[in-house]
C-alpha atoms as a PDB file:
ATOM      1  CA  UNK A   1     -50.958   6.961 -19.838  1.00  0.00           C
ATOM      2  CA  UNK A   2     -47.624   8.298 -18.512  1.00  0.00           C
ATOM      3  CA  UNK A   3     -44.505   8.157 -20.578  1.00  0.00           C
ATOM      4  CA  UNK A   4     -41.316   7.495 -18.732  1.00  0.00           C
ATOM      5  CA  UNK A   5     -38.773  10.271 -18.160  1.00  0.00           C
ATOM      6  CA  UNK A   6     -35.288   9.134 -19.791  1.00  0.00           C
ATOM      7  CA  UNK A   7     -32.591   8.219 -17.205  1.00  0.00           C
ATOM      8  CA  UNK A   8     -30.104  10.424 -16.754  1.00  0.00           C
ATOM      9  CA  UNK A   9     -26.311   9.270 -16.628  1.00  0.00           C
ATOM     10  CA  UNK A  10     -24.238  10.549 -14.007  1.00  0.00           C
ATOM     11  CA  UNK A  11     -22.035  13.925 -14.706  1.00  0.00           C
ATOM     12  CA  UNK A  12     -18.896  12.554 -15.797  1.00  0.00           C
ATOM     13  CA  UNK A  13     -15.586  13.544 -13.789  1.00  0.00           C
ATOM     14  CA  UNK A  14     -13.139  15.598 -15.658  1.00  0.00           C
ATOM     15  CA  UNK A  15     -10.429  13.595 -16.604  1.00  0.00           C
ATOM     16  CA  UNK A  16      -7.397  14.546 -14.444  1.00  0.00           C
ATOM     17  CA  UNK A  17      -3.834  14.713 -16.926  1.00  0.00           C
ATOM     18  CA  UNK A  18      -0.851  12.698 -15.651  1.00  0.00           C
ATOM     19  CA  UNK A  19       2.186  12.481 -17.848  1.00  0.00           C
ATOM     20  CA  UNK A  20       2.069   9.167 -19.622  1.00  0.00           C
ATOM     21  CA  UNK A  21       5.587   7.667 -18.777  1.00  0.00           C
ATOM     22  CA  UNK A  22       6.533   8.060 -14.913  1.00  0.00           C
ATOM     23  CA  UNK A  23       9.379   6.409 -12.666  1.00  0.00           C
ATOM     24  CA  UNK A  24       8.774   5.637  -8.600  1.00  0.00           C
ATOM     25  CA  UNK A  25      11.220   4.577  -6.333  1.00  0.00           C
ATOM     26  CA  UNK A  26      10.935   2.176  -3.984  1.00  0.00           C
ATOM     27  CA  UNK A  27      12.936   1.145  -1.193  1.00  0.00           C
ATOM     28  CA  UNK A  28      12.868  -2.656  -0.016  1.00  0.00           C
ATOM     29  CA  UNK A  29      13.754  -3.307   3.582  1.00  0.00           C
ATOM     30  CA  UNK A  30      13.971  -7.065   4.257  1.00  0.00           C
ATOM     31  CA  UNK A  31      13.384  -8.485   7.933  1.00  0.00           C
ATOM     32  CA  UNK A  32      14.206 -11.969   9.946  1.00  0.00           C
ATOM     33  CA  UNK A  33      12.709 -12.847  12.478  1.00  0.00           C
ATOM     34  CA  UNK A  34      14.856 -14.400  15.186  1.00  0.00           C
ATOM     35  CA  UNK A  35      11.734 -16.257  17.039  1.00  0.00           C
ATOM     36  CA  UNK A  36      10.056 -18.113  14.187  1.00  0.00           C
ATOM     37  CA  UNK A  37      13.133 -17.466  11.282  1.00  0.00           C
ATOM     38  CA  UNK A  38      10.517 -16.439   8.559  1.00  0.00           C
ATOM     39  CA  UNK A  39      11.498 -13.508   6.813  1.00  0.00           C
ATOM     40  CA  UNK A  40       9.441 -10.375   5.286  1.00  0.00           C
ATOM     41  CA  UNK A  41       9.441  -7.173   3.566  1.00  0.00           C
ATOM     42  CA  UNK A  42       8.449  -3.841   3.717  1.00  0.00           C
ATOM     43  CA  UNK A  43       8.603  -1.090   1.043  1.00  0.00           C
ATOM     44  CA  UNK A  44      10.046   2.589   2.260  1.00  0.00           C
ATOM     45  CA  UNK A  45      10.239   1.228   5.915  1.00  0.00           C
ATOM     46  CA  UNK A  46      10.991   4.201   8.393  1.00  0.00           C
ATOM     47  CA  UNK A  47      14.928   3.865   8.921  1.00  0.00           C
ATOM     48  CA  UNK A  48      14.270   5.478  12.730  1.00  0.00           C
ATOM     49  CA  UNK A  49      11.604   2.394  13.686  1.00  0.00           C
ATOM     50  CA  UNK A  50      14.096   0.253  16.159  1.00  0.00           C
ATOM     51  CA  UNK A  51      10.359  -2.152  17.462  1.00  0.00           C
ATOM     52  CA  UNK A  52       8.993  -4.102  14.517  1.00  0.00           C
ATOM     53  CA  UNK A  53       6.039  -6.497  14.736  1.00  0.00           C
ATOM     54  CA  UNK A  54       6.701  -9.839  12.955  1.00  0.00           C
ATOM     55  CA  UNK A  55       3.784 -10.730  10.799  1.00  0.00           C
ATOM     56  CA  UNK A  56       3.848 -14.784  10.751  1.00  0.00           C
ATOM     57  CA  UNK A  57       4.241 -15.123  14.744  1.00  0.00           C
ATOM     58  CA  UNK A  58       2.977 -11.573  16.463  1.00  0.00           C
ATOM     59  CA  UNK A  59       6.313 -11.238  18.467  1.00  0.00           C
ATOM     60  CA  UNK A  60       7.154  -7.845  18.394  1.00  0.00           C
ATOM     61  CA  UNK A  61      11.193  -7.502  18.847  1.00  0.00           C
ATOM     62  CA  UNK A  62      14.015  -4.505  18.060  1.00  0.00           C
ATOM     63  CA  UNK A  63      15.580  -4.535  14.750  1.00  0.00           C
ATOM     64  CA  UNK A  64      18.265  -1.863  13.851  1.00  0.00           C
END
């Protein structure tokens, strides 16, 4: 009779070491739409991007 061979766990991963307090900034753009008037947000939006796609109604229209 044949005795099963233990399982094996899977190598663990070193643990990586991240400081235990830590601070990120965000910053919030807020947008209105001018076709549907819903409004939405977008964290660290790229301040060059002029076209923006609205998200409730798909009409994409300039913003500055």
């Amino acid at each position: 009779m044949k005795t099963p061979e233990p399982k094996q766990s899977p190598k663990a991963l070193p643990k990586k070491k991240t400081p235990r307090n830590a601070r990120s900034v965000e910053s919030l753009a807020h947008f209105h739409c001018a076709h549907c008037g819903k409004w939405w947000s977008i964290g660290d939006a790229p301040q060059k991007k002029t076209l923006w796609h609205c998200p409730w109604c798909g009409i994409t229209q300039k913003i500055t």
